[in-house]
C-alpha atoms as a PDB file:
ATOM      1  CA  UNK A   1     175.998  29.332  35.088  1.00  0.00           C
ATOM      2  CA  UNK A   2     179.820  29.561  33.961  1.00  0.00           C
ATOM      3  CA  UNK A   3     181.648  32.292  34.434  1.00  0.00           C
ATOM      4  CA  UNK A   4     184.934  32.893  32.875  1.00  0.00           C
ATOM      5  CA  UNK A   5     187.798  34.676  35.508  1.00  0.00           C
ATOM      6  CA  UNK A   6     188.884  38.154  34.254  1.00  0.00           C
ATOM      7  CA  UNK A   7     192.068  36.876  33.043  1.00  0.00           C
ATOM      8  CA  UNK A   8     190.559  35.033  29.752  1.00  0.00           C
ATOM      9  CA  UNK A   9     188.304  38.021  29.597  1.00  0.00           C
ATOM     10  CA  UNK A  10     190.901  40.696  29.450  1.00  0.00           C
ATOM     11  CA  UNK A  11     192.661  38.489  26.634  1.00  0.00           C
ATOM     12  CA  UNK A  12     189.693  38.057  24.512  1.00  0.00           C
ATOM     13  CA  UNK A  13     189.254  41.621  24.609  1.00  0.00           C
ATOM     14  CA  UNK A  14     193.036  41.952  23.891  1.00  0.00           C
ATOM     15  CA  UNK A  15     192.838  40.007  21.079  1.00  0.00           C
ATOM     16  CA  UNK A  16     189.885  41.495  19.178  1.00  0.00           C
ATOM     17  CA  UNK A  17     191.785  44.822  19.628  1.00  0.00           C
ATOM     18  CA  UNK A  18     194.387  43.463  18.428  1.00  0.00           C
ATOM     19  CA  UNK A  19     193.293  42.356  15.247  1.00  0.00           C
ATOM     20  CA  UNK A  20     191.469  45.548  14.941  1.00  0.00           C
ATOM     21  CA  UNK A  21     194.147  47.869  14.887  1.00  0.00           C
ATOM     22  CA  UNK A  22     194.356  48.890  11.225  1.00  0.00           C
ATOM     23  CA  UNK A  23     190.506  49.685  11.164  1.00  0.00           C
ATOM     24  CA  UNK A  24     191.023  54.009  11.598  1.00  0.00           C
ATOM     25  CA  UNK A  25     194.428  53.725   8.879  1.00  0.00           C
ATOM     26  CA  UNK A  26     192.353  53.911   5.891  1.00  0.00           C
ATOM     27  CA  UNK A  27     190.069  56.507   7.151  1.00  0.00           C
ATOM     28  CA  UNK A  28     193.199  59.014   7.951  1.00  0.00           C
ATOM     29  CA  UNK A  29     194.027  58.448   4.700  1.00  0.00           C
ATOM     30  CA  UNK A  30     190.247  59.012   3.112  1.00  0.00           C
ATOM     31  CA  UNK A  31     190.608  62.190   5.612  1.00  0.00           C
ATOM     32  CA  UNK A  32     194.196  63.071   3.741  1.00  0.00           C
ATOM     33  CA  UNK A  33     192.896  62.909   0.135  1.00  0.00           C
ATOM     34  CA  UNK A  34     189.302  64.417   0.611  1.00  0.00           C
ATOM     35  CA  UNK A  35     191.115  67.508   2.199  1.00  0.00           C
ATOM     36  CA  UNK A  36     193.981  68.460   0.486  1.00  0.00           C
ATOM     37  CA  UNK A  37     192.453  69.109  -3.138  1.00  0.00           C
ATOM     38  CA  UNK A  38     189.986  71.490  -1.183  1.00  0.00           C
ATOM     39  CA  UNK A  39     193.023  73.473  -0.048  1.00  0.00           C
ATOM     40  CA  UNK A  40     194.601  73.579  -3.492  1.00  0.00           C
ATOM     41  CA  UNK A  41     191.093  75.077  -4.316  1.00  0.00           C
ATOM     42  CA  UNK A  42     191.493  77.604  -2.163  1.00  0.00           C
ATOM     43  CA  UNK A  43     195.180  78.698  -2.694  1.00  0.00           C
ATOM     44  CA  UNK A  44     194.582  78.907  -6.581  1.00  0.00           C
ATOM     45  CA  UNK A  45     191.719  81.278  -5.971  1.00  0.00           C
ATOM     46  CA  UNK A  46     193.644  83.255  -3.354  1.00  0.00           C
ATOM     47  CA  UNK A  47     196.151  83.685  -6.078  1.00  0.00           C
ATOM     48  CA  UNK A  48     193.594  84.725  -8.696  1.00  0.00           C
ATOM     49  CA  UNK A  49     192.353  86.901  -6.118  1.00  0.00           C
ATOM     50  CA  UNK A  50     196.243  88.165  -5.319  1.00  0.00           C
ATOM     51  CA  UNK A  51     196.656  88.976  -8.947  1.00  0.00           C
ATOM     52  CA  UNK A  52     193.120  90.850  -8.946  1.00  0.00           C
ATOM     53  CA  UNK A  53     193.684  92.528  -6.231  1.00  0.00           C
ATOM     54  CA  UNK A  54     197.231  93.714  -7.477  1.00  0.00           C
ATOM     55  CA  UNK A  55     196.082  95.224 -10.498  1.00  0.00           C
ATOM     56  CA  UNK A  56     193.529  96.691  -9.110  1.00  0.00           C
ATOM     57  CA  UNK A  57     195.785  98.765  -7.091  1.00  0.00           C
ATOM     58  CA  UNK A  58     197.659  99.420 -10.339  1.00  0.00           C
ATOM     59  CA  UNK A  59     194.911 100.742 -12.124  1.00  0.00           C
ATOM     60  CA  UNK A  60     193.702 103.246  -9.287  1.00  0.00           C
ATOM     61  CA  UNK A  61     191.039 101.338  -8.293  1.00  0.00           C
ATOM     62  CA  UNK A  62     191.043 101.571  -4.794  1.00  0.00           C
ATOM     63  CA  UNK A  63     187.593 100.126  -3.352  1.00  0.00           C
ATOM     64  CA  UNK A  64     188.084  97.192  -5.234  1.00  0.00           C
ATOM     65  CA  UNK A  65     191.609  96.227  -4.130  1.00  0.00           C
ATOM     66  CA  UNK A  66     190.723  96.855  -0.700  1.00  0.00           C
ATOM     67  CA  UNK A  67     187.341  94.571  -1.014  1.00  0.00           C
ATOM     68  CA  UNK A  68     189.784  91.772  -2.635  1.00  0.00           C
ATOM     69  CA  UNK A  69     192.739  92.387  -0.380  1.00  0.00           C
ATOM     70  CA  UNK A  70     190.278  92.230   2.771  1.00  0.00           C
ATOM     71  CA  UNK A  71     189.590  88.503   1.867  1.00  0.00           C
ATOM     72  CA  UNK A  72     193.673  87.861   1.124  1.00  0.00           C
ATOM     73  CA  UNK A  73     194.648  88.118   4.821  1.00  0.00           C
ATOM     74  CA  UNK A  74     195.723  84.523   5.330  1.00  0.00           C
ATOM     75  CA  UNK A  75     197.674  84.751   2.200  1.00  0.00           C
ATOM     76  CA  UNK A  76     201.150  84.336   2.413  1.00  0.00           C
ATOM     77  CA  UNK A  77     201.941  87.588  -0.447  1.00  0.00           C
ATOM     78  CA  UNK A  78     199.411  89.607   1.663  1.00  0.00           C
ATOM     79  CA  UNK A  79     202.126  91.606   3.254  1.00  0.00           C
ATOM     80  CA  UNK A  80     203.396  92.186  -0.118  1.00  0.00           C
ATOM     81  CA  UNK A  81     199.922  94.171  -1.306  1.00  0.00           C
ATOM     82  CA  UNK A  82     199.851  95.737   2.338  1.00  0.00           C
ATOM     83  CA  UNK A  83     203.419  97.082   1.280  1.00  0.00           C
ATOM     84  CA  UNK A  84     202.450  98.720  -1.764  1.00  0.00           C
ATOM     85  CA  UNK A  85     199.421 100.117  -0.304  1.00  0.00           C
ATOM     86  CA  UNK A  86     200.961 101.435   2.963  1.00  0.00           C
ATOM     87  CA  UNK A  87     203.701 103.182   0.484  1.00  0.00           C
ATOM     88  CA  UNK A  88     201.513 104.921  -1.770  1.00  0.00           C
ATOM     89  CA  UNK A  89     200.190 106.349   1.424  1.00  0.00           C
ATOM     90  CA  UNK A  90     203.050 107.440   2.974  1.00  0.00           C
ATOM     91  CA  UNK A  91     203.839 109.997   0.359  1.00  0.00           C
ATOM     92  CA  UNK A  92     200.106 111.547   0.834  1.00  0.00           C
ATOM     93  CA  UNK A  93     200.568 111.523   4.714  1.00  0.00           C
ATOM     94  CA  UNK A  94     204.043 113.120   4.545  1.00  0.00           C
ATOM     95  CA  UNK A  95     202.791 116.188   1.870  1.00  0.00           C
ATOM     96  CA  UNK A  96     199.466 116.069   4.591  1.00  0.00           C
ATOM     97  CA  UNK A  97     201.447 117.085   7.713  1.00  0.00           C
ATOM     98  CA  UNK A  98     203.570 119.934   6.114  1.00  0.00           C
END
């Protein structure tokens, strides 16, 4: 029975990882494309959802804009509907306390 010393099996080993290398390259990119139009998705519908929400609030309708704004938090014009809300408030706190 031969055996072959360490040394040739360390470079064998070397050299199919070696010409292995590119093997995980075109599944980062299969990773990149399959992801990114599901995020597209899901900022055009948080912008549908941004624009429902926002006249909702114009047209009084309170329990909707807060059901719709609930879902917005991760939305970077959230603070923007919080704003509007929190100063239409205000006013009915202030008149509240005096």
């Amino acid at each position: 029975m031969k055996s072959t010393p360490p040394s040739q099996k360390t470079h064998k080993y070397y050299l199919a990882v070696k010409k292995q290398w590119w093997l995980p390259i075109p599944l980062l990119f299969l990773f990149i494309f399959i992801t990114t139009p599901t995020h597209a998705n899901t900022l055009e519908l948080q912008r549908k959802d941004y624009l429902a929400a926002k006249k909702a609030f114009e047209s009084k309708k309170y329990k909707t804009f807060g059901r719709i704004a609930n879902t917005l938090k991760d939305y970077p014009l959230y603070p923007y509907l919080r704003y509007n809300y929190l100063k239409k408030r205000i006013w009915k706190e202030k008149n509240s306390l005096e």
